[in-house]
N, C-alpha and C. Protein backbone atom coordinates (compact mmCIF):
# COMPACT_ATOMS: atom_id res chain seq x y z
N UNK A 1 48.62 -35.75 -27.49
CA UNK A 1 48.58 -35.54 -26.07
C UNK A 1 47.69 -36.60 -25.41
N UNK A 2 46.43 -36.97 -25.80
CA UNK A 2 45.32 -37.86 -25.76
C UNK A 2 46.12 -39.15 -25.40
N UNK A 3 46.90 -39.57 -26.60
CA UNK A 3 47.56 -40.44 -26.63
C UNK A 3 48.62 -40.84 -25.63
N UNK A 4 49.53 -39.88 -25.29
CA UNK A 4 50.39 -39.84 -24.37
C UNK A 4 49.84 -40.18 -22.39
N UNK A 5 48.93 -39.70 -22.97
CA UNK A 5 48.19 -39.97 -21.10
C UNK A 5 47.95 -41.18 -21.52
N UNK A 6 47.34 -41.89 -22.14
CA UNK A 6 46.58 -43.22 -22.35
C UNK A 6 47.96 -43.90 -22.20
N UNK A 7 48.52 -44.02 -23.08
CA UNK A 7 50.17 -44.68 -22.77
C UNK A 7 50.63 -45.03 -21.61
N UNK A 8 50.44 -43.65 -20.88
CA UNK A 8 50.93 -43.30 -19.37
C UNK A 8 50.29 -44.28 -18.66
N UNK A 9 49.39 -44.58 -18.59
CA UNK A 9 48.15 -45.56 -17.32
C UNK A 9 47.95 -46.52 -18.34
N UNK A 10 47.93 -47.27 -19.35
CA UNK A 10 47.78 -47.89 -19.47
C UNK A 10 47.82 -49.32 -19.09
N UNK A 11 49.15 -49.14 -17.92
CA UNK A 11 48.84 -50.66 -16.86
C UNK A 11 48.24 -50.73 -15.43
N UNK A 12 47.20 -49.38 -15.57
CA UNK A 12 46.84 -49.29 -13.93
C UNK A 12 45.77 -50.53 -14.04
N UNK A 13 45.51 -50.55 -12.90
CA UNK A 13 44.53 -52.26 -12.63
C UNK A 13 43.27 -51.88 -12.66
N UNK A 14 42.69 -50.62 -12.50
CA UNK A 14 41.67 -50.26 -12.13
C UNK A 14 41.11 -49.99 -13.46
N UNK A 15 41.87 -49.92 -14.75
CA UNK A 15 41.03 -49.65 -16.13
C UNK A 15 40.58 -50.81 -16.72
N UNK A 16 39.28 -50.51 -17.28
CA UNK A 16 38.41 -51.91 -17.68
C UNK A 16 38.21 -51.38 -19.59
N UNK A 17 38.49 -50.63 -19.88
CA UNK A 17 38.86 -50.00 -21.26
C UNK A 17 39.54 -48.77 -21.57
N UNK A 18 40.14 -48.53 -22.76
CA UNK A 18 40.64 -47.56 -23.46
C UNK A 18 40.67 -46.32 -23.09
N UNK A 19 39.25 -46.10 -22.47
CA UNK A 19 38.41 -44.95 -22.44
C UNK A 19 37.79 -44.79 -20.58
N UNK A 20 38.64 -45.28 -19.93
CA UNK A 20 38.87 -44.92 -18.30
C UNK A 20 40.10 -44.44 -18.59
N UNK A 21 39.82 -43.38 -17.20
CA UNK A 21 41.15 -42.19 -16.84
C UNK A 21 41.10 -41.36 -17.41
N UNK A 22 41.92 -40.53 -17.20
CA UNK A 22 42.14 -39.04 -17.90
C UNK A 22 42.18 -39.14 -19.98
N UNK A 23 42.70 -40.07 -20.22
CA UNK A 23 42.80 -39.82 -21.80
C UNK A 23 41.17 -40.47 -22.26
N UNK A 24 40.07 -41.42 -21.31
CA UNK A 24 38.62 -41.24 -21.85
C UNK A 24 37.91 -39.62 -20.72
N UNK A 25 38.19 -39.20 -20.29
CA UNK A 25 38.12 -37.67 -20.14
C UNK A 25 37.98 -37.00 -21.21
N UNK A 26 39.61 -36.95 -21.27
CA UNK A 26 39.67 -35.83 -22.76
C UNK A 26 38.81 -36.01 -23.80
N UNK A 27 38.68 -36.63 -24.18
CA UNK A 27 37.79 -37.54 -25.06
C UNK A 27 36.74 -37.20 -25.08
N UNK A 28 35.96 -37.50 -23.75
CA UNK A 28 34.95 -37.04 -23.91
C UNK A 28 34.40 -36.00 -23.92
N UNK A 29 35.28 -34.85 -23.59
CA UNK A 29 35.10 -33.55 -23.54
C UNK A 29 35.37 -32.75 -25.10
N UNK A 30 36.07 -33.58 -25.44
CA UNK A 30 36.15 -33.00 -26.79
C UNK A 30 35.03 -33.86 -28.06
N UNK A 31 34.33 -34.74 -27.24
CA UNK A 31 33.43 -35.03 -28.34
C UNK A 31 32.66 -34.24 -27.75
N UNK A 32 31.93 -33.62 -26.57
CA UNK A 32 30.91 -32.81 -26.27
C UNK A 32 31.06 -31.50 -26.90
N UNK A 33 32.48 -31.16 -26.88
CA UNK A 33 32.45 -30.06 -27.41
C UNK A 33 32.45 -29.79 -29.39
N UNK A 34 32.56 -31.02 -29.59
CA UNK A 34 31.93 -31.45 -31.03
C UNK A 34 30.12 -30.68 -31.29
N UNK A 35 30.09 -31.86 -30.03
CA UNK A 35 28.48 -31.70 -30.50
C UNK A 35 28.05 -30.37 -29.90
N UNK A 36 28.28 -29.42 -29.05
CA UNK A 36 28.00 -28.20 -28.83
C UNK A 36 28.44 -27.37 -30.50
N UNK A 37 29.64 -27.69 -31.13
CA UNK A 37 29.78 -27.12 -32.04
C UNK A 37 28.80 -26.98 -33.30
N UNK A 38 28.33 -28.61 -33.39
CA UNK A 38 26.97 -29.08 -34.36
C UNK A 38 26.00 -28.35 -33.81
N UNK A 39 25.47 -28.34 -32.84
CA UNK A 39 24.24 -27.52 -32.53
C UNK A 39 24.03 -26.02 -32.76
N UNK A 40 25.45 -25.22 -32.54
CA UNK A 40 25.71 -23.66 -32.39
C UNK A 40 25.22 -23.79 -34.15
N UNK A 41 25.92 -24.96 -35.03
CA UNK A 41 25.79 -24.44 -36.30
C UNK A 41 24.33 -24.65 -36.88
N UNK A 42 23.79 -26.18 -36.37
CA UNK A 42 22.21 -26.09 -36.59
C UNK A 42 21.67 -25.15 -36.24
N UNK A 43 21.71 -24.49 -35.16
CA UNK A 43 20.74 -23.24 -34.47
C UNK A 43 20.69 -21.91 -35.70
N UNK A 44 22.42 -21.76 -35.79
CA UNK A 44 22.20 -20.50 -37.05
C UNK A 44 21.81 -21.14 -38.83
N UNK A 45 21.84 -22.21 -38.72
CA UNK A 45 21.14 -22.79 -40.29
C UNK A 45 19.41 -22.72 -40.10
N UNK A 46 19.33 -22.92 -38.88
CA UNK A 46 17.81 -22.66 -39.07
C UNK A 46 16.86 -21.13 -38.76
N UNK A 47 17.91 -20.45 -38.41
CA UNK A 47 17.92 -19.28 -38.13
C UNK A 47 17.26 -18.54 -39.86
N UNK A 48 18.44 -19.52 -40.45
CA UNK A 48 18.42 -18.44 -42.14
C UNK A 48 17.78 -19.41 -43.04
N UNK A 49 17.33 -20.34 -42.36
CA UNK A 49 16.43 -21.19 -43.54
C UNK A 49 14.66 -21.15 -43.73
N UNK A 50 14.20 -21.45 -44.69
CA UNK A 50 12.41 -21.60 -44.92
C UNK A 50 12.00 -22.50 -43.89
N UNK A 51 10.78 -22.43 -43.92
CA UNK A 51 10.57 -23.28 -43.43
C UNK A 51 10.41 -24.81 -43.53
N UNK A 52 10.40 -25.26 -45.11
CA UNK A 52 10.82 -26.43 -45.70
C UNK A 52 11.89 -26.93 -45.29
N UNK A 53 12.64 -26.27 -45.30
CA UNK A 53 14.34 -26.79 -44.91
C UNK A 53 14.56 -26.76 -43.63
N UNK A 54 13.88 -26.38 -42.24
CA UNK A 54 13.73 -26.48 -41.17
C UNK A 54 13.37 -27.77 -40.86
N UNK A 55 12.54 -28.23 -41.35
CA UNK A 55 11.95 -29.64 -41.46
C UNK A 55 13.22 -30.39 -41.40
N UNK A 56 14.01 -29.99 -42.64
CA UNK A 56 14.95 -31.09 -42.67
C UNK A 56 16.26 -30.81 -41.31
N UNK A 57 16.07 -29.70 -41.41
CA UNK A 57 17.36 -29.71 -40.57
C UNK A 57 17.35 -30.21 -38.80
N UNK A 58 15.64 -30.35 -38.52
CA UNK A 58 15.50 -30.94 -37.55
C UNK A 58 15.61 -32.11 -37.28
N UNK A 59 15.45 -32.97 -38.79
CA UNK A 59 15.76 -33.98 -38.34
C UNK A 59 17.46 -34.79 -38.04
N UNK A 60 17.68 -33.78 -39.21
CA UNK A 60 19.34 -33.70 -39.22
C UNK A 60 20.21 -33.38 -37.70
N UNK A 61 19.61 -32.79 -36.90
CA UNK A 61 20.04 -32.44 -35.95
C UNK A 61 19.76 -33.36 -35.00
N UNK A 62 18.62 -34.25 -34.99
CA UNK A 62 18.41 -35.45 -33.90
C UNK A 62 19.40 -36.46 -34.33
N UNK A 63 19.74 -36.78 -35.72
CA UNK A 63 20.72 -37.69 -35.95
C UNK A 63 21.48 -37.49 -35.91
N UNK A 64 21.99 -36.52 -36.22
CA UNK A 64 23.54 -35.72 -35.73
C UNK A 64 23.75 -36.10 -34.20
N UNK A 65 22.88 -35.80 -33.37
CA UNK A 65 22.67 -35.52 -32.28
C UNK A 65 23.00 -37.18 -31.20
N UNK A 66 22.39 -38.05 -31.96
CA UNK A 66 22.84 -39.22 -31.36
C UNK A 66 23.93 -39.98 -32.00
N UNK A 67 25.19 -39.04 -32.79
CA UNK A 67 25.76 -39.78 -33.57
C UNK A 67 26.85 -39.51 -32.83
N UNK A 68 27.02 -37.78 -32.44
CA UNK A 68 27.81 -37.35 -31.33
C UNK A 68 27.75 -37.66 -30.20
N UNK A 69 26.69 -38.17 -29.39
CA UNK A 69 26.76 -38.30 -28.40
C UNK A 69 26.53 -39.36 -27.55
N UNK A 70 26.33 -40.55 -28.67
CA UNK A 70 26.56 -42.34 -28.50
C UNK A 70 27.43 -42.21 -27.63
N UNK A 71 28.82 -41.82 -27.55
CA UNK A 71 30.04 -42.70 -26.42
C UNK A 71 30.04 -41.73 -25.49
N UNK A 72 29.44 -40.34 -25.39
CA UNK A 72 29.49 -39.83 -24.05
C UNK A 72 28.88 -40.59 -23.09
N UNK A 73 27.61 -40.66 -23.65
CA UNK A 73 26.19 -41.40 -22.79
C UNK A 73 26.32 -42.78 -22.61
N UNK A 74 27.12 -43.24 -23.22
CA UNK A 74 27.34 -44.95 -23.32
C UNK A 74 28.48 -44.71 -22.09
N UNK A 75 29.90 -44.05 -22.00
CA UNK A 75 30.77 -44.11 -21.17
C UNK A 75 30.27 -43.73 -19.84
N UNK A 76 29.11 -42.87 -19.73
CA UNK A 76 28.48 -42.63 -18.43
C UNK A 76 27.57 -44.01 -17.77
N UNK A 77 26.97 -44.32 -18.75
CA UNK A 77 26.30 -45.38 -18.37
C UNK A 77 27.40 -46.53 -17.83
N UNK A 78 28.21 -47.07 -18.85
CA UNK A 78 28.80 -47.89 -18.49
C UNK A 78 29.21 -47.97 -17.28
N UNK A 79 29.59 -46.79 -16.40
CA UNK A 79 30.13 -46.29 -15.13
C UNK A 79 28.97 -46.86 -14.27
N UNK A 80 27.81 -47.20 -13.77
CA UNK A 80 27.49 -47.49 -13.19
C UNK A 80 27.33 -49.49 -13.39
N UNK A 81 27.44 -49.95 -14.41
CA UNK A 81 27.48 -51.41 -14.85
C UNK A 81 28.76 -52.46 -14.39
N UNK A 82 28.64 -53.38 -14.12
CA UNK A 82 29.06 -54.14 -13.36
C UNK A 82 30.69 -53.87 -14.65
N UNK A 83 31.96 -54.15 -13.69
CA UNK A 83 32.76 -54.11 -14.75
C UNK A 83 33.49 -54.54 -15.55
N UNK A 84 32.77 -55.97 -15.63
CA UNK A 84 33.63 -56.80 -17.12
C UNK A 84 32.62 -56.39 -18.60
N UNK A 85 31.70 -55.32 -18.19
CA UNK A 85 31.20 -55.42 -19.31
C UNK A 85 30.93 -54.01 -19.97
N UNK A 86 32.36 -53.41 -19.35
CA UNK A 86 32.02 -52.02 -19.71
C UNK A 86 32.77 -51.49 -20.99
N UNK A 87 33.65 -52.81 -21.00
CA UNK A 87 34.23 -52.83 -22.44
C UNK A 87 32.81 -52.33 -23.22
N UNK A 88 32.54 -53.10 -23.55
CA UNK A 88 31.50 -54.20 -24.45
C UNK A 88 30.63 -52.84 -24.72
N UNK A 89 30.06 -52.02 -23.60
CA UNK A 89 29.23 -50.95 -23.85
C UNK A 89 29.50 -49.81 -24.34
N UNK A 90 30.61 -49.31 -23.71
CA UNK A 90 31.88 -48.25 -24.01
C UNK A 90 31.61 -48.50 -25.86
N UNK A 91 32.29 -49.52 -26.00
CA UNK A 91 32.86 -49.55 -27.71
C UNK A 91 31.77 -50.14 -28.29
N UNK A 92 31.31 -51.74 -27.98
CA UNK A 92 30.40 -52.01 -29.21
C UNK A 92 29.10 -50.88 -29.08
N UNK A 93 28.24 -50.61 -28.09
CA UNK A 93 27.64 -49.71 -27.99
C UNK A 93 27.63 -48.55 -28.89
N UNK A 94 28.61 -48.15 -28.81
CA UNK A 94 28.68 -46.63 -29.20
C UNK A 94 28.97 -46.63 -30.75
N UNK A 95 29.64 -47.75 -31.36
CA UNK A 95 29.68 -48.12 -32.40
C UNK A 95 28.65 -48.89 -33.47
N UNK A 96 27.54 -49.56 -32.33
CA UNK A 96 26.22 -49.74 -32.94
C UNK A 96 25.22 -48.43 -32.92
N UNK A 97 25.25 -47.45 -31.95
CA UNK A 97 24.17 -46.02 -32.33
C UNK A 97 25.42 -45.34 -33.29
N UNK A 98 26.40 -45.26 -33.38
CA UNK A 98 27.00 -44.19 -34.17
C UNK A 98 26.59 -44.93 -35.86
N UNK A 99 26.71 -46.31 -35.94
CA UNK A 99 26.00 -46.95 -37.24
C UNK A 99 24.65 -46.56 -37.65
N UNK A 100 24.04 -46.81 -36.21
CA UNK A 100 22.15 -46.23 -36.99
C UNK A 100 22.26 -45.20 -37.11
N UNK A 101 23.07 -44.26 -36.17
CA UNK A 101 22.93 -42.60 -36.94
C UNK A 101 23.28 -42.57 -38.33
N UNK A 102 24.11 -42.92 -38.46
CA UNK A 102 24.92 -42.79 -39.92
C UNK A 102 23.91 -43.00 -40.96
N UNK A 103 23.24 -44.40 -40.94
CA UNK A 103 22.30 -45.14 -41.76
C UNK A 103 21.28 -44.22 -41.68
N UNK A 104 20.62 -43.56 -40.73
CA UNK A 104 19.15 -42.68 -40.79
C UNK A 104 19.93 -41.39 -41.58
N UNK A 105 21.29 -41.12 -41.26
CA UNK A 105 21.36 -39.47 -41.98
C UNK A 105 21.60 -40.03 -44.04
N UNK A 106 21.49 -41.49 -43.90
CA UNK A 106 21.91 -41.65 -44.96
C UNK A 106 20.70 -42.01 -45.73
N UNK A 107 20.07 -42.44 -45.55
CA UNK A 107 18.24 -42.17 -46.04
C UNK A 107 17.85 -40.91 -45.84
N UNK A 108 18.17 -40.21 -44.75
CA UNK A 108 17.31 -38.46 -44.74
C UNK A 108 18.26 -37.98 -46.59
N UNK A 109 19.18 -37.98 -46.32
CA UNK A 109 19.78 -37.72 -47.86
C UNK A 109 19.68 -38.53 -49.12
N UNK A 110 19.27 -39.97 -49.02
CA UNK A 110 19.08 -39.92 -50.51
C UNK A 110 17.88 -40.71 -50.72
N UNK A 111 16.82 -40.42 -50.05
CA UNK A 111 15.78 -40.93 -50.18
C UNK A 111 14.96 -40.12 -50.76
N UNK A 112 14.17 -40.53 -51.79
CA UNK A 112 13.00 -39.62 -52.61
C UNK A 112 12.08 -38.89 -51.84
N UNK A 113 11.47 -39.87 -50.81
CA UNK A 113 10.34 -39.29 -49.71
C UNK A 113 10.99 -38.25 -48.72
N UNK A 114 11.84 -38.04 -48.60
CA UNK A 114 13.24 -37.06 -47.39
C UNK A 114 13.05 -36.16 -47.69
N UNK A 115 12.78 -35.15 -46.42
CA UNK A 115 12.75 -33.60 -46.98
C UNK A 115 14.01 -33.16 -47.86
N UNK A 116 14.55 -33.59 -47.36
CA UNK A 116 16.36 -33.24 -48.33
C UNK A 116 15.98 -33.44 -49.56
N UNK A 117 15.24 -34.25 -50.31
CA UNK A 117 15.50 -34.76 -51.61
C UNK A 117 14.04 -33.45 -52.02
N UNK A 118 13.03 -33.16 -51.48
CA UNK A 118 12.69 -31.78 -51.77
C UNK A 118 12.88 -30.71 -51.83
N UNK A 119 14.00 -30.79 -50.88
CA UNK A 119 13.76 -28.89 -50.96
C UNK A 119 15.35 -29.08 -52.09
N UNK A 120 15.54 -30.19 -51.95
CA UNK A 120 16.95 -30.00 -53.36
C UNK A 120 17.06 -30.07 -54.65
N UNK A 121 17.51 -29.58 -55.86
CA UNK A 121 17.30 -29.09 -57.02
C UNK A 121 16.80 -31.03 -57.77
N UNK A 122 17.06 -31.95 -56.84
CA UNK A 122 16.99 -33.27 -57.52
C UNK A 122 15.78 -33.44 -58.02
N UNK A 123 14.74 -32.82 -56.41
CA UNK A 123 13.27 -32.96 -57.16
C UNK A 123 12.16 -32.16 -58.33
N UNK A 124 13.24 -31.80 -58.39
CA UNK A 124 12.75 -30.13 -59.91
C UNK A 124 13.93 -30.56 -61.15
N UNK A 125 12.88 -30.51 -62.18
CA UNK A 125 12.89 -30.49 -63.52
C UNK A 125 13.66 -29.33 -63.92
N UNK A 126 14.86 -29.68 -65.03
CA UNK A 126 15.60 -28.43 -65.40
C UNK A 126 14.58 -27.56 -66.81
N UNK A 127 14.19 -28.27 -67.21
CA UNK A 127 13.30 -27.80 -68.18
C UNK A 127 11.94 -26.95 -68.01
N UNK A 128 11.46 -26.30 -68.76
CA UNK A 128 10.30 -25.94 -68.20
C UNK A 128 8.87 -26.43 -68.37
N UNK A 129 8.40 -25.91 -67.51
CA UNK A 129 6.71 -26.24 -67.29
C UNK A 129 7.19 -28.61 -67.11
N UNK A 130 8.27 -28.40 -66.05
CA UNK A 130 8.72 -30.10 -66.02
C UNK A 130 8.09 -30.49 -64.85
């Protein structure tokens, strides 16, 4: 459907990327409603977790948090920026914070010092008195 509107306007004069008009709408409404979904589920994980694992999941949730919501905030911004360069913000933008998110959730997980790598069976000995 996304697709089909974008199709539709795709030769109006007034679009400066992909992601003007109704099909970067949809879009963006359905990545917000992504990240409303991530949060409803962080809220009840920390609901039922220690407090060790709270630790982690907070941080999990700030990176989560700007991983979802790079091209909302980038497509808003762009809206006020002059407009040959809203390409440029729209996509490379949102594709350079959706990279550092990725990269920070990817050290919170396999880094020794990461709460993740404590409260998970990696940092405990199967043996005893280990």
């Amino acid at each position: 459907m996304i697709v089909g509107i974008g199709q539709a306007s795709i030769d109006d004069h007034d679009k400066y990327h992909i992601y003007d008009g109704w099909s970067g709408i949809f879009t963006l409404l359905i990545r917000l409603g992504m990240f409303a979904y991530y949060i409803v589920g962080i809220k009840k994980s920390m609901n039922e977790a220690s407090e060790r694992v709270q630790e982690f999941l907070i941080k999990f949730g700030i990176y989560g948090s700007i991983y979802f919501l790079a091209f909302p905030v980038l497509a808003l911004i762009s809206n006020i920026c002059d407009a040959y360069i809203r390409n440029y913000i729209t996509i490379l933008g949102g594709l350079l914070f959706q990279t550092i998110a990725i990269i920070f959730i990817i050290y919170l997980n396999s880094s020794k010092n990461s709460s993740y790598y404590k409260n998970s069976t990696k940092s405990h000995s199967l043996l005893p008195n280990g």
